[in-house]
PDB file of N, CA and C in Angstrom:
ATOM      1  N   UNK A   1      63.563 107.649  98.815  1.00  0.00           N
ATOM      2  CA  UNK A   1      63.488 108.985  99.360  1.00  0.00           C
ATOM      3  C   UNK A   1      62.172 109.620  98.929  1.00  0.00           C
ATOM      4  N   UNK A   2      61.398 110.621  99.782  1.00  0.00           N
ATOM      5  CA  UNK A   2      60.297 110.706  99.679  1.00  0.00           C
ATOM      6  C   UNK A   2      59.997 112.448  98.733  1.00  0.00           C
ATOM      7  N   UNK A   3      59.744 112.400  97.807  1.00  0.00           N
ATOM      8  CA  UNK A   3      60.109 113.845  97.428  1.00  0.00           C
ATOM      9  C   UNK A   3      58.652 115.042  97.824  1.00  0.00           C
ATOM     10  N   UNK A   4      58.825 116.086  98.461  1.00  0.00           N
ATOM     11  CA  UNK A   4      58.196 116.901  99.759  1.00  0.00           C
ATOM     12  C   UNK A   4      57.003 117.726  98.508  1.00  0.00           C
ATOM     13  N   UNK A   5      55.908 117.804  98.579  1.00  0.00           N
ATOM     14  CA  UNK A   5      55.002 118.309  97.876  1.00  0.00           C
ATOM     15  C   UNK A   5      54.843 119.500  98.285  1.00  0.00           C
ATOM     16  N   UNK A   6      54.539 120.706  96.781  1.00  0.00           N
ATOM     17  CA  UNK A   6      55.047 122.010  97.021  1.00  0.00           C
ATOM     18  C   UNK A   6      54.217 122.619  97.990  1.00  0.00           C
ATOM     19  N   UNK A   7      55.142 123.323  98.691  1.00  0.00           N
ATOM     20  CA  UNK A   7      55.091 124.064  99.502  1.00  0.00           C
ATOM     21  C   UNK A   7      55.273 123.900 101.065  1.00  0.00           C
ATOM     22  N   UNK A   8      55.682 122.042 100.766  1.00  0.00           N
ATOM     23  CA  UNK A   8      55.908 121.583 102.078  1.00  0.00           C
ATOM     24  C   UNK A   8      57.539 121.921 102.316  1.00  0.00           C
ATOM     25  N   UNK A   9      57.548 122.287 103.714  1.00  0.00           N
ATOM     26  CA  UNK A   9      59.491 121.992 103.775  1.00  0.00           C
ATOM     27  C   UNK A   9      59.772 120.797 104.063  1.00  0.00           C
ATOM     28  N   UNK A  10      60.885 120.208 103.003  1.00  0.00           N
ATOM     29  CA  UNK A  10      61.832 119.169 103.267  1.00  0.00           C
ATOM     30  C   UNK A  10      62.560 118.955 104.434  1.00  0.00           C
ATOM     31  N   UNK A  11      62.286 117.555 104.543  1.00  0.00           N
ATOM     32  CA  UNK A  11      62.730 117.110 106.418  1.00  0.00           C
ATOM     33  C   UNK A  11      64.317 117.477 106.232  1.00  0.00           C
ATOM     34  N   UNK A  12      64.817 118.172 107.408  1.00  0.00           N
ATOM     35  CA  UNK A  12      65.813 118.702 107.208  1.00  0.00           C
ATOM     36  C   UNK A  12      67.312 117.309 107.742  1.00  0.00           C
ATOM     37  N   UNK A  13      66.669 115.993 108.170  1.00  0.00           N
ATOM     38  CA  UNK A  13      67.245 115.176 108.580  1.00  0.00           C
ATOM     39  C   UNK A  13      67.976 114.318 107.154  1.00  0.00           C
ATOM     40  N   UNK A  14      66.866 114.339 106.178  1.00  0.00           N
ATOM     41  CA  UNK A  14      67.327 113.786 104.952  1.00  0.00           C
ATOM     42  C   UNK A  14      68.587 115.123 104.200  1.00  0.00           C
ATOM     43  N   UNK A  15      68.544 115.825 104.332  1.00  0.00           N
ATOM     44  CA  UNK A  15      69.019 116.958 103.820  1.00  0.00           C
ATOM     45  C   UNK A  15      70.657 116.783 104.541  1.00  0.00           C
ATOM     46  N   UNK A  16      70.394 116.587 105.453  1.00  0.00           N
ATOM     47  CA  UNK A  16      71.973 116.559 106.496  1.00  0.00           C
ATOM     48  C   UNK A  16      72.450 115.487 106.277  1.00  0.00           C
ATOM     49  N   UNK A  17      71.812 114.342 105.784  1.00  0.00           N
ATOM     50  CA  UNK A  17      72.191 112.837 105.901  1.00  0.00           C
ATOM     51  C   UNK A  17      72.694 112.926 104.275  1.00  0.00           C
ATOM     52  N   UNK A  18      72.403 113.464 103.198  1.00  0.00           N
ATOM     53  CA  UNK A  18      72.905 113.470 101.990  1.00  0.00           C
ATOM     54  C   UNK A  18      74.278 114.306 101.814  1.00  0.00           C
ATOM     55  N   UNK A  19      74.185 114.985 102.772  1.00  0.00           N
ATOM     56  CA  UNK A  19      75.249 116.206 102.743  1.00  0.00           C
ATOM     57  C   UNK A  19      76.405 115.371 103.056  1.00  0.00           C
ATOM     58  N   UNK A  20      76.436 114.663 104.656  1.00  0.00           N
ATOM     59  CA  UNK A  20      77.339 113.866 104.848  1.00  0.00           C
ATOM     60  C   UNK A  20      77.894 112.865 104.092  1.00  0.00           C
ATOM     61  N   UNK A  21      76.897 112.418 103.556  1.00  0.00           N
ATOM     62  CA  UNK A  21      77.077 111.489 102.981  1.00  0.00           C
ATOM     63  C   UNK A  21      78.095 111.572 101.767  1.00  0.00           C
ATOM     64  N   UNK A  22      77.732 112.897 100.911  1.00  0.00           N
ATOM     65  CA  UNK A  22      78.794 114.021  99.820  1.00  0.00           C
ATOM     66  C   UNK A  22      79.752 114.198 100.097  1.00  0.00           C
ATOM     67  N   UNK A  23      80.392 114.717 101.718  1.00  0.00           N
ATOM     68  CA  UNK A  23      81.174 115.131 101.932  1.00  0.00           C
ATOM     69  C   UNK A  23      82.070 113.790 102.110  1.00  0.00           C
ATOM     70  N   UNK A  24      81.645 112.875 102.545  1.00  0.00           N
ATOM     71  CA  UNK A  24      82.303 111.385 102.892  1.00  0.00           C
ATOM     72  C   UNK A  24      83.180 111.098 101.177  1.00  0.00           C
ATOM     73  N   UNK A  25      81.922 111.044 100.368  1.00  0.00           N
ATOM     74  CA  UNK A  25      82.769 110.776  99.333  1.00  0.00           C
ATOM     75  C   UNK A  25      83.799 111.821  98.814  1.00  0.00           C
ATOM     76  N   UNK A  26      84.205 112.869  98.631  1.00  0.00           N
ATOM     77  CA  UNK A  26      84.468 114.089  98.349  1.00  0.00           C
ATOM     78  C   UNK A  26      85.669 113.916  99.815  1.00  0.00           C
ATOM     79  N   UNK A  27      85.742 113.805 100.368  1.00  0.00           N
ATOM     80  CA  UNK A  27      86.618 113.311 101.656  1.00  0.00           C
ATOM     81  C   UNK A  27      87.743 112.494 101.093  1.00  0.00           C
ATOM     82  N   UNK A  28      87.381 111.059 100.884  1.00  0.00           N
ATOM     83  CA  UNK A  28      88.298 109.995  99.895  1.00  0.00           C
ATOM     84  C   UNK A  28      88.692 110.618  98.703  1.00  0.00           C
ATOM     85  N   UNK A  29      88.033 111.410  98.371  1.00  0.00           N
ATOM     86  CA  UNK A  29      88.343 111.546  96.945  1.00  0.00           C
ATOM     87  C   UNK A  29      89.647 112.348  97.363  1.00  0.00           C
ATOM     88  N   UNK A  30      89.510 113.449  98.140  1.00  0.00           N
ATOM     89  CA  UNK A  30      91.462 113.927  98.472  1.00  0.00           C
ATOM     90  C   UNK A  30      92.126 112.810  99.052  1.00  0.00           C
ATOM     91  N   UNK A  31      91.653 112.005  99.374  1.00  0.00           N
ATOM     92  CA  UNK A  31      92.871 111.214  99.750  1.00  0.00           C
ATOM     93  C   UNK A  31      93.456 110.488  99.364  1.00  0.00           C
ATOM     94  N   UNK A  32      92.472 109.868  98.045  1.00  0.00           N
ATOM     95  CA  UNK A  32      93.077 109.460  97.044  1.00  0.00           C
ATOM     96  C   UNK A  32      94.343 110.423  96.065  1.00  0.00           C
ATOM     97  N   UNK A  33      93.711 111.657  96.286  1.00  0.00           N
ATOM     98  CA  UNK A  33      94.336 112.322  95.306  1.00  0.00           C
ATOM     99  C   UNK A  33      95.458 113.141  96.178  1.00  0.00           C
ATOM    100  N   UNK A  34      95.868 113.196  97.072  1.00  0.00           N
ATOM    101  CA  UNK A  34      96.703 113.821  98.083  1.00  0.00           C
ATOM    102  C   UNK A  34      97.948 111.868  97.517  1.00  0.00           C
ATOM    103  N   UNK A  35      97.473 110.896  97.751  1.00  0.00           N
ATOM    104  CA  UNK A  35      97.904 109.617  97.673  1.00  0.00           C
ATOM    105  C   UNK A  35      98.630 110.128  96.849  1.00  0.00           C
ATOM    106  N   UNK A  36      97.999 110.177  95.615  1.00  0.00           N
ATOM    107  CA  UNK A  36      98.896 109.914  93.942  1.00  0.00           C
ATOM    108  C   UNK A  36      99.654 111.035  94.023  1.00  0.00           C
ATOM    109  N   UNK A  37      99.617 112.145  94.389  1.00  0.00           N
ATOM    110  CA  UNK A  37     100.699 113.183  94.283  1.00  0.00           C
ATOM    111  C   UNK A  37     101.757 113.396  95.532  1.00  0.00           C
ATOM    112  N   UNK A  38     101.291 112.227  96.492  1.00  0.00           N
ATOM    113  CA  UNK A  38     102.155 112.175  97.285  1.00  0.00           C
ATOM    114  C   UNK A  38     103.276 110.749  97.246  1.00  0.00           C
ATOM    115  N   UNK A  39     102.668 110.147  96.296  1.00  0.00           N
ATOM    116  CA  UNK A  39     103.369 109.278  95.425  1.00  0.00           C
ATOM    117  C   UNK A  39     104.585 109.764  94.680  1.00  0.00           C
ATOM    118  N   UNK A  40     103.831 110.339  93.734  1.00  0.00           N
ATOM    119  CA  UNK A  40     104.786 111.045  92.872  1.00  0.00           C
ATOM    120  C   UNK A  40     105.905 112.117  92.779  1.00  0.00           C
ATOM    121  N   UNK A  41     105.463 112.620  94.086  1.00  0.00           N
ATOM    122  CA  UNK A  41     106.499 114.057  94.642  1.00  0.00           C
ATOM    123  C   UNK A  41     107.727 113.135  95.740  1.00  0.00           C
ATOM    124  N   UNK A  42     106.994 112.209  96.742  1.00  0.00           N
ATOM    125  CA  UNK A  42     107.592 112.353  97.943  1.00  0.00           C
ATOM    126  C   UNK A  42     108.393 111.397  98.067  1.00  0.00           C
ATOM    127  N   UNK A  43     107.575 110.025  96.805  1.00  0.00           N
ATOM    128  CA  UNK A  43     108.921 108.683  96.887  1.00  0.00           C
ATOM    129  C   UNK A  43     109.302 108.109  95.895  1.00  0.00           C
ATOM    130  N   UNK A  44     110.143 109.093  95.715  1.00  0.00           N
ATOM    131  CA  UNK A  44     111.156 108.827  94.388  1.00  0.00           C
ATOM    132  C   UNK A  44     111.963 107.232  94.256  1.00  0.00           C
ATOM    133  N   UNK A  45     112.174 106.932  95.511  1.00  0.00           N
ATOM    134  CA  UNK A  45     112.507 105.359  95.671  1.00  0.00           C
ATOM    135  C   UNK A  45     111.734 104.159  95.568  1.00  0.00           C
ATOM    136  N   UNK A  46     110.176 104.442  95.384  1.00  0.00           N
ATOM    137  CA  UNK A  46     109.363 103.390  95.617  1.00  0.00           C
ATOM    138  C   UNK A  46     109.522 102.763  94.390  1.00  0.00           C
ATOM    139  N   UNK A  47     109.619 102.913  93.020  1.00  0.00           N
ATOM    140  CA  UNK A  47     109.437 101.713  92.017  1.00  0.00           C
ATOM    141  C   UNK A  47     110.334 102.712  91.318  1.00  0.00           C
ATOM    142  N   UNK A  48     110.445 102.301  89.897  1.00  0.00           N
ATOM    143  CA  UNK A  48     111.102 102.382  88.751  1.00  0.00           C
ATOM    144  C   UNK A  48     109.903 104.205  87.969  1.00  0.00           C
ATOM    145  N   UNK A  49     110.632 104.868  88.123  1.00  0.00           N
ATOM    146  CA  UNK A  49     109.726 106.377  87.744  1.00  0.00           C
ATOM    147  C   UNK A  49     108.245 105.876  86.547  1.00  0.00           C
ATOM    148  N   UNK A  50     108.699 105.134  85.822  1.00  0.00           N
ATOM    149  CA  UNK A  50     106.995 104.628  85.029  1.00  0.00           C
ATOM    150  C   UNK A  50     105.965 104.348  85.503  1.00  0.00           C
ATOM    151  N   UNK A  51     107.050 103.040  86.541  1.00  0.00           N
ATOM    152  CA  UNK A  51     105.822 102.427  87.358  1.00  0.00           C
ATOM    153  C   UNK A  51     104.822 103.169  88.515  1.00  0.00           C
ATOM    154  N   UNK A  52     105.858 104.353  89.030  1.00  0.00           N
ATOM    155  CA  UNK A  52     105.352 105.074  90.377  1.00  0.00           C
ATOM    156  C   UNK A  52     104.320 106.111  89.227  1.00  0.00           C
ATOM    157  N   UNK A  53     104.691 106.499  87.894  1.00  0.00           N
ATOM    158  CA  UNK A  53     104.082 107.719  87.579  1.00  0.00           C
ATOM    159  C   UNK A  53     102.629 107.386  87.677  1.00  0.00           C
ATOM    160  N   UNK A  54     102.869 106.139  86.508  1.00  0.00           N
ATOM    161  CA  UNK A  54     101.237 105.204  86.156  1.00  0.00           C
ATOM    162  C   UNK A  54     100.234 104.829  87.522  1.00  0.00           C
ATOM    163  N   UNK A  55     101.459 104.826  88.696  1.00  0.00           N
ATOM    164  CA  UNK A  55     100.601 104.293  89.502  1.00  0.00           C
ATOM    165  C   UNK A  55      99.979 105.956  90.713  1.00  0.00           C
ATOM    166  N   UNK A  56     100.320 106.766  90.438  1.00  0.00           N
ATOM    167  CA  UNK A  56      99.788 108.245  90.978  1.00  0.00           C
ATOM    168  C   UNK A  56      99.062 108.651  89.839  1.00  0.00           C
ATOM    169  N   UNK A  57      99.160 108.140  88.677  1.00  0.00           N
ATOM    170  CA  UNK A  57      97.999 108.614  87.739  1.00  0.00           C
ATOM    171  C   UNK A  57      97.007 107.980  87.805  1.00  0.00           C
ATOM    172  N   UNK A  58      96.515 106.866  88.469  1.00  0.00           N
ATOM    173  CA  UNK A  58      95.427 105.879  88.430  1.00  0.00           C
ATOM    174  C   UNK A  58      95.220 106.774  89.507  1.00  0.00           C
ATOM    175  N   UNK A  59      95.837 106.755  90.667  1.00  0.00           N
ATOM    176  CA  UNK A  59      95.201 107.282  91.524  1.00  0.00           C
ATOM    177  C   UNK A  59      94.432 108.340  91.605  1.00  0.00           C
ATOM    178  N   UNK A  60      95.063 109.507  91.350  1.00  0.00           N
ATOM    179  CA  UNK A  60      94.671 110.766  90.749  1.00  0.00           C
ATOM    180  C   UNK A  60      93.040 110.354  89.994  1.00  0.00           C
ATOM    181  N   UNK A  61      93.376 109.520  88.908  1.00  0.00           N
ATOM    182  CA  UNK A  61      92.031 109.697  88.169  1.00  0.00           C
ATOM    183  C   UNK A  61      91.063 108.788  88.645  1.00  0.00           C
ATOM    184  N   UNK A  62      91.353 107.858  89.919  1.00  0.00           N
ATOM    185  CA  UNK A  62      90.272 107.292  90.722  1.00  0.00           C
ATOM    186  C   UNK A  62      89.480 108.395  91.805  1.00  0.00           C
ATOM    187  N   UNK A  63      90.446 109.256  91.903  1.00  0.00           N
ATOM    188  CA  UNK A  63      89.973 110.046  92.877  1.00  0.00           C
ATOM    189  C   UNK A  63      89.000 111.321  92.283  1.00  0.00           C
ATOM    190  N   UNK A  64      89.296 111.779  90.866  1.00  0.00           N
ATOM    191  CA  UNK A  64      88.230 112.443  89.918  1.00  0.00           C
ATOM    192  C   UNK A  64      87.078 111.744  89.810  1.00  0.00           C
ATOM    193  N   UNK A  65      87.373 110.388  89.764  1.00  0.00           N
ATOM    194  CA  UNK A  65      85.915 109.697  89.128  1.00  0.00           C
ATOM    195  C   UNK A  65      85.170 109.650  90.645  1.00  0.00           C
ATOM    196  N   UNK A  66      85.798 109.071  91.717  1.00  0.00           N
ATOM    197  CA  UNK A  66      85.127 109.389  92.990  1.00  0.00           C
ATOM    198  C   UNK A  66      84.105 111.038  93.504  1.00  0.00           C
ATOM    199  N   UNK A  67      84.619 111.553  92.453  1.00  0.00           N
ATOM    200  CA  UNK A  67      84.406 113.098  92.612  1.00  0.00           C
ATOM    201  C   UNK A  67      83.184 113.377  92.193  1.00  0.00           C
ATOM    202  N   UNK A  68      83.443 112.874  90.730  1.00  0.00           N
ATOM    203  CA  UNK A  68      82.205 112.958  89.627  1.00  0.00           C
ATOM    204  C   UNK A  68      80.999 111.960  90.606  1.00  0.00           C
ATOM    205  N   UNK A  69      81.418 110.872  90.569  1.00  0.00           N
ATOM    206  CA  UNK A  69      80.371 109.963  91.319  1.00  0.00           C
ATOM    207  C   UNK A  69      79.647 110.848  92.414  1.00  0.00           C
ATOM    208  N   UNK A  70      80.829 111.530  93.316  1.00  0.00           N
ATOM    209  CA  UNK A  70      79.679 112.410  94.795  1.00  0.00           C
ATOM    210  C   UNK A  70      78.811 113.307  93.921  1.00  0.00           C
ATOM    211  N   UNK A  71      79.434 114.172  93.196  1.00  0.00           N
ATOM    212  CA  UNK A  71      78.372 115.216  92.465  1.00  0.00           C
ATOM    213  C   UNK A  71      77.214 114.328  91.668  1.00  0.00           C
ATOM    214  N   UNK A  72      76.983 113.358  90.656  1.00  0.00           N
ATOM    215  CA  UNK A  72      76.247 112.777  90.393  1.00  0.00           C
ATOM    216  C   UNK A  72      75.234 111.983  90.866  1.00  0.00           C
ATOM    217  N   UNK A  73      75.411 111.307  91.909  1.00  0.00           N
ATOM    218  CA  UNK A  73      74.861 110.573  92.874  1.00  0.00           C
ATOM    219  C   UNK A  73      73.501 111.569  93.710  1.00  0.00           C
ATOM    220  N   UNK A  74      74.332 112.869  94.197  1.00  0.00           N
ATOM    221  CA  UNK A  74      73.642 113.159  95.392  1.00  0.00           C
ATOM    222  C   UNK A  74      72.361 114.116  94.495  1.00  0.00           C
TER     223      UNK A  74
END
């Protein structure tokens, strides 16, 4: 990426293309996290309550680290 020397304006194409790109990740990241709490609220039948908790808590905290990653990255 080409960084714009002062006083030039930044191409506004790179600017839109990073944005999307944020929002993409930041996108998954609820759906991961909509996943794990929709795990944990909605199917009480799917495994044995440990196994479903552990497994909406991974999720949950895959979907933070996905989070951290969009903010860090961009």
């Amino acid at each position: 990426m080409k960084i714009s020397r002062l006083g030039e304006a930044p191409d506004y194409r790179f600017s839109l293309a990073n944005e999307r790109t944020f929002l993409a990740w930041i996108r998954t990241a609820l759906g991961f996290l909509a996943a794990g709490v929709g795990l944990d609220q909605l199917a009480p039948d799917f495994a044995t309550p440990l196994i479903r908790e552990i497994l909406a808590l991974l999720l949950c905290l895959f979907a933070g680290g996905m989070a951290i990653y969009a903010i860090c990255a961009g």
